[in-house]
Protein backbone atom coordinates (compact mmCIF):
# COMPACT_ATOMS: atom_id res chain seq x y z
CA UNK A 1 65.22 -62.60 30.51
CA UNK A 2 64.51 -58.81 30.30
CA UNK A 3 67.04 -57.20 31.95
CA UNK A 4 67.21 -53.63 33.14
CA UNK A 5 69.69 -52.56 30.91
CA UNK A 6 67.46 -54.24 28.05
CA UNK A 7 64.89 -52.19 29.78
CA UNK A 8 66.83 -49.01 29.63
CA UNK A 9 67.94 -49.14 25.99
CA UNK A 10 64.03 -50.00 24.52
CA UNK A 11 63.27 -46.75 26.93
CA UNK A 12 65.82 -44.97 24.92
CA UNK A 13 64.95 -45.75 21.25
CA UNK A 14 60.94 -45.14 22.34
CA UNK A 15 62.58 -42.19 23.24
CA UNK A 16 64.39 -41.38 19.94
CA UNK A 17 61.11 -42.58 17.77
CA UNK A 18 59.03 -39.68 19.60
CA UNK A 19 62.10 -37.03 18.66
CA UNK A 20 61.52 -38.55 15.06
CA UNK A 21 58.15 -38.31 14.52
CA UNK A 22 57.56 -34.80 15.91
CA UNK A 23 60.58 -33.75 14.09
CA UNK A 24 58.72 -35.36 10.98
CA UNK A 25 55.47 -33.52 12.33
CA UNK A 26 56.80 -30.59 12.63
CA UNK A 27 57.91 -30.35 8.72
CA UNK A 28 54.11 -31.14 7.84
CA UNK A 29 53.45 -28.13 10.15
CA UNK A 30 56.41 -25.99 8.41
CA UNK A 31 54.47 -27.32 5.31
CA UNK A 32 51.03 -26.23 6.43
CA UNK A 33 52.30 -22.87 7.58
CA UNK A 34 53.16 -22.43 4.41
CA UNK A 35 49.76 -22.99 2.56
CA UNK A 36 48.11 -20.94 5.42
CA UNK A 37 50.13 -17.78 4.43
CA UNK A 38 48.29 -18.37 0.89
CA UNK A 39 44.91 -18.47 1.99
CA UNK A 40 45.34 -22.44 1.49
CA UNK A 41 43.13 -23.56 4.68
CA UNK A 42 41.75 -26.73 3.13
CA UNK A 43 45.18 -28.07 2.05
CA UNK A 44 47.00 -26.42 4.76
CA UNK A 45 44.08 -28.16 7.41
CA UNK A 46 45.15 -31.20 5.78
CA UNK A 47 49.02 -31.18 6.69
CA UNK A 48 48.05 -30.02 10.07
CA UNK A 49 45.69 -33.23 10.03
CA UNK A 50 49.04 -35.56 9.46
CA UNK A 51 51.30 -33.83 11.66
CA UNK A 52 48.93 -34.69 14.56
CA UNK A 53 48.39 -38.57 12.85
CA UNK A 54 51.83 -38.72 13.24
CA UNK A 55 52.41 -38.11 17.22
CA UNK A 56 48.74 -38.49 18.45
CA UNK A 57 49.95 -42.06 19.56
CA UNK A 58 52.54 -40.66 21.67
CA UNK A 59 50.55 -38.24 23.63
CA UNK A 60 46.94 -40.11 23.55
CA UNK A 61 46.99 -41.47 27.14
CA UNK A 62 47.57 -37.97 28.21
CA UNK A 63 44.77 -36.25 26.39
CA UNK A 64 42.36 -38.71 27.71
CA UNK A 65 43.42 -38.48 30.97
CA UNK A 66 43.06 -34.81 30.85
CA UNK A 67 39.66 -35.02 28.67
CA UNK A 68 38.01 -37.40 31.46
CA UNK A 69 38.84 -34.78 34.08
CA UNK A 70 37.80 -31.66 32.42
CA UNK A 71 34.03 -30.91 31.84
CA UNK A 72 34.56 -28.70 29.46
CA UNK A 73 36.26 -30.63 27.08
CA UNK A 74 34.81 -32.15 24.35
CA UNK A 75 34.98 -35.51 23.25
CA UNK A 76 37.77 -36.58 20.67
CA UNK A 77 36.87 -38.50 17.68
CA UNK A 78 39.68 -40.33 16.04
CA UNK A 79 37.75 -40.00 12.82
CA UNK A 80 39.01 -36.34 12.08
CA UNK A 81 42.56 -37.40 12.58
CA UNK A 82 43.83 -38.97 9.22
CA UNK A 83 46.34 -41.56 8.84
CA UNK A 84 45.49 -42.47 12.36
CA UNK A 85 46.84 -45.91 13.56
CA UNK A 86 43.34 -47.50 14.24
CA UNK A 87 44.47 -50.73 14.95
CA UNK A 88 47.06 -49.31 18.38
CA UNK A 89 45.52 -46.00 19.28
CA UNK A 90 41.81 -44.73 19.26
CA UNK A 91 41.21 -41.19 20.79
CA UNK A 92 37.21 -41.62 20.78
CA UNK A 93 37.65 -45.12 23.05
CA UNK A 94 39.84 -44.57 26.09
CA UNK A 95 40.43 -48.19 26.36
CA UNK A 96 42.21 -48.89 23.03
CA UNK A 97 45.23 -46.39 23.66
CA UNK A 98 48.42 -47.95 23.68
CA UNK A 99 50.02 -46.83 26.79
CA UNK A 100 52.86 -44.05 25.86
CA UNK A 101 55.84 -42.46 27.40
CA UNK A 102 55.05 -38.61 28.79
CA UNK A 103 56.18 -35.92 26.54
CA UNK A 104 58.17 -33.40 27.52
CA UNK A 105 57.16 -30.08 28.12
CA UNK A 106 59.04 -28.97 25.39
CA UNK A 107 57.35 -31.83 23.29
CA UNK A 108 53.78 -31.47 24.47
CA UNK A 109 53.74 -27.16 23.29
CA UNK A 110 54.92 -28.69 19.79
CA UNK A 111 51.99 -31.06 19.72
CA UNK A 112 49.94 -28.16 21.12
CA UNK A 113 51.23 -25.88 17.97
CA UNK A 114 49.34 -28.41 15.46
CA UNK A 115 46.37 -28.65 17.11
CA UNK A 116 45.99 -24.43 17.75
CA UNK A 117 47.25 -24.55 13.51
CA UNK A 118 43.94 -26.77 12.73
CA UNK A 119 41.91 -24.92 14.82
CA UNK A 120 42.57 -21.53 12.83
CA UNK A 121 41.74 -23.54 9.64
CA UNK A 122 38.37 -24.91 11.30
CA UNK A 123 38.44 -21.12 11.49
CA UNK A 124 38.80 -20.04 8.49
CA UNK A 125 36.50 -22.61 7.02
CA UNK A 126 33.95 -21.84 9.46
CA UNK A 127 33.57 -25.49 11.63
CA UNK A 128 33.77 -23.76 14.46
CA UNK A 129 32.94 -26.69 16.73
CA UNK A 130 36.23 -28.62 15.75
CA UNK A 131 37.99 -25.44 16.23
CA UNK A 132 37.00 -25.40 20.08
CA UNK A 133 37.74 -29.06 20.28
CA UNK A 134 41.22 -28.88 18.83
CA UNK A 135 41.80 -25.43 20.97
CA UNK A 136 40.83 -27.50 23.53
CA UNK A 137 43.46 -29.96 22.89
CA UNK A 138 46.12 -27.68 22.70
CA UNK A 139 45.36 -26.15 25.82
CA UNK A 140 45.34 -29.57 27.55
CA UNK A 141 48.87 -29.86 26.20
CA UNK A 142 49.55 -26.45 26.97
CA UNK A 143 47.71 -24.36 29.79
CA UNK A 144 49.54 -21.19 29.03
CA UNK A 145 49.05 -21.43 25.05
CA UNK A 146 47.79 -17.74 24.80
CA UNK A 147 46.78 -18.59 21.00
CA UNK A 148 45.02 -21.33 21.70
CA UNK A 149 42.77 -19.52 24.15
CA UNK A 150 42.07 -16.79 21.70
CA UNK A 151 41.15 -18.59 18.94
CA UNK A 152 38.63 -20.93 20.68
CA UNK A 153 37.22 -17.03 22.11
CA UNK A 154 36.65 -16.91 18.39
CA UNK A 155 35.04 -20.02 17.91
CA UNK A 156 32.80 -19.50 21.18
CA UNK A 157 31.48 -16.42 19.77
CA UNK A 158 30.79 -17.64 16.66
CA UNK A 159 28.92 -20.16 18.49
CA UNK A 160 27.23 -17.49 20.26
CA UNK A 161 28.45 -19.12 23.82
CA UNK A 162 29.03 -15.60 25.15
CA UNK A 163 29.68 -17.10 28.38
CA UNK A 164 32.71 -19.35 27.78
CA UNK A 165 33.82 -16.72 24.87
CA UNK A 166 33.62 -14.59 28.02
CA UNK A 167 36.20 -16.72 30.27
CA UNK A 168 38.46 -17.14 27.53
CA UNK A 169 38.89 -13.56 26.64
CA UNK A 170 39.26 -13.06 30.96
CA UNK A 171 41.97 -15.95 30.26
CA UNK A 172 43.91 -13.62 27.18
CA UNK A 173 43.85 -10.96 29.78
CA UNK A 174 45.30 -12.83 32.58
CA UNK A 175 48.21 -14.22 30.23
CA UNK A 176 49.08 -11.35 28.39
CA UNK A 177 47.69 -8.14 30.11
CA UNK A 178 49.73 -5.74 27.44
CA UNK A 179 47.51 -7.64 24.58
CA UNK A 180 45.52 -4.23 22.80
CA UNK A 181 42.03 -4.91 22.56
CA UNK A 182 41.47 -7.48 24.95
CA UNK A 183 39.54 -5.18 27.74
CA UNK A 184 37.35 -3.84 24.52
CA UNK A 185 36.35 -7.84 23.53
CA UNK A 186 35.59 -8.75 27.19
CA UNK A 187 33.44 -5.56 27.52
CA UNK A 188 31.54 -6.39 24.10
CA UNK A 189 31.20 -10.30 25.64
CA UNK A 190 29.69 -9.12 28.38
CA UNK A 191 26.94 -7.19 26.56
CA UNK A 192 26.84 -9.88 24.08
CA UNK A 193 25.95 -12.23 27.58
CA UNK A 194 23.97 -9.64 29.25
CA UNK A 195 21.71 -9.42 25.99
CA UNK A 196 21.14 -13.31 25.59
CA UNK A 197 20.74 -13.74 28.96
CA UNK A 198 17.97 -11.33 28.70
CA UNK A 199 16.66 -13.03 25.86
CA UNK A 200 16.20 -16.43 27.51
CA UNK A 201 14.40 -14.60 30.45
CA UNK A 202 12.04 -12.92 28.32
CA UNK A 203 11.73 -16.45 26.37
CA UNK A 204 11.41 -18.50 29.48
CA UNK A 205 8.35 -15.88 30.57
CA UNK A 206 6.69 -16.34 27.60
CA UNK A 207 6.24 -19.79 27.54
CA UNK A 208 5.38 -19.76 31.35
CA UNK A 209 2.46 -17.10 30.04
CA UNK A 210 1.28 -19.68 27.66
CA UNK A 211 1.25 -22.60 30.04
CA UNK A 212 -0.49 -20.57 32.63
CA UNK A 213 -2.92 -19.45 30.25
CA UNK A 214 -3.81 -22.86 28.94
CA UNK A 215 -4.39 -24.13 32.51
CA UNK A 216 -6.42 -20.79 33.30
CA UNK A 217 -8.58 -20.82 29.95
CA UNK A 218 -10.47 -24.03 31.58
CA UNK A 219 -11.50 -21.55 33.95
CA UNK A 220 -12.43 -18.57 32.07
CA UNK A 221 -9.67 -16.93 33.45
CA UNK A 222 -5.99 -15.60 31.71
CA UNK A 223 -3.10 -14.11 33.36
CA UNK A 224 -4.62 -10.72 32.12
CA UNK A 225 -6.72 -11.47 35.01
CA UNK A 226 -3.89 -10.68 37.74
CA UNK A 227 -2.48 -7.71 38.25
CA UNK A 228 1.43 -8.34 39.39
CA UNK A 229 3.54 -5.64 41.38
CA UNK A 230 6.98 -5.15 42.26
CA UNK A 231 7.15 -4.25 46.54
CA UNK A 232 9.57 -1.37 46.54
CA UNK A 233 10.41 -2.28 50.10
CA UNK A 234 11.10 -6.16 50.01
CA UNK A 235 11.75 -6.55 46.85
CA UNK A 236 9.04 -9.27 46.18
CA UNK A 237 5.92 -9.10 44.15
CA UNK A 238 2.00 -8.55 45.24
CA UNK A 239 -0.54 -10.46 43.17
CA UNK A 240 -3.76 -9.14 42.96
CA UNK A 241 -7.18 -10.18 40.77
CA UNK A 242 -8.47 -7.97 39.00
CA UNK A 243 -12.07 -9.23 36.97
């Protein structure tokens, strides 16, 4: 029979394979770090790629849990994490992760650490979606990771999602209000938003022009044919046809 103290002890050396494994992870980071101070980022990227192959097991359950619950996250594929154990633990299917002892807190920000490492890579190589994703992850792992959210700012932008670039760089500032530079990037954001959101209106118009003129045109008529106005006092707008 399995008794609790056989219990106990197979606790213990899951326990001591976790220390292990990040310790092993964390010289492919060390590793990685290295190749990164070089300018490196494809070979660096890589390291970063096996530190995570070798603990992703360990802290699967919890990402997924985390990823179901938040909107915003994206969805992992287990593809773009090498050397992962396919046959135990599948980040892209829920279902096939092998359930996993929590990680410490102290664990989970190391963990965190190799994601936010890949994600300046994805940086540096320009993949900017993967280097919201694995920001993503880190922050899951670690909601106070101030690197984390500045980086995926980066990526955001890049993306030219002003809006979430926007919330991130609010983040920075709530974190780390003595960061220089911060107030400057959410003021710049939030012309950057402003601008596209502008944009989009004018956009959206446009096509509502053309559809109204297509229906119209059966008629003789255009939109040229109607005069709109702005009422100063309510705030709405007077239509009026003018032949």
């Amino acid at each position: 029979p399995f008794s609790k103290k056989n219990k106990r002890r197979g606790h213990w050396h899951m326990m001591e394979s976790v220390e292990e494994q990040i310790r092993e992870a964390n010289r492919r980071k060390d590793q990685g770090n290295a190749l990164y101070k070089e300018k490196n980022y494809i070979e660096a990227l890589k390291l970063y790629s096996e530190a995570i192959g070798l603990v992703q097991h360990f802290c699967a359950a919890e990402v997924e849990a985390a990823l179901a619950a938040t909107k915003k996250a994206p969805k992992p594929h287990s593809q773009d994490i090498p050397n992962a154990d396919k046959e135990n633990t599948d980040l892209s299917d829920p279902s096939s992760v092998t359930p996993s002892p929590v990680l410490s807190p102290r664990q989970r920000e190391e963990v965190a650490v190799f994601f936010s490492n890949r994600a300046a890579c994805y940086l540096q190589t320009e993949n900017h979606d993967k280097a919201v994703r694995d920001c993503t992850w880190a922050i899951i792992l670690s909601p106070h990771y101030l690197k984390a959210y500045a980086r995926r700012l980066q990526a955001y932008e890049s993306l030219k999602k002003f809006e979430d670039a926007l919330e991130d760089a609010n983040k920075v500032a709530e974190l780390d209000p003595s960061i220089e530079g911060t107030g400057d990037d959410i003021k710049r954001l939030q012309k950057l938003l402003a601008d596209q959101r502008e944009r989009d209106k004018e956009e959206m118009l446009g096509k509502l022009k053309e559809l109204g003129n297509s229906v119209l045109g059966k008629f003789g008529l255009s939109l040229d044919n109607f005069k709109v106005q702005k009422d100063g006092g309510s705030g709405g707008y007077n239509i009026s046809f003018q032949s």
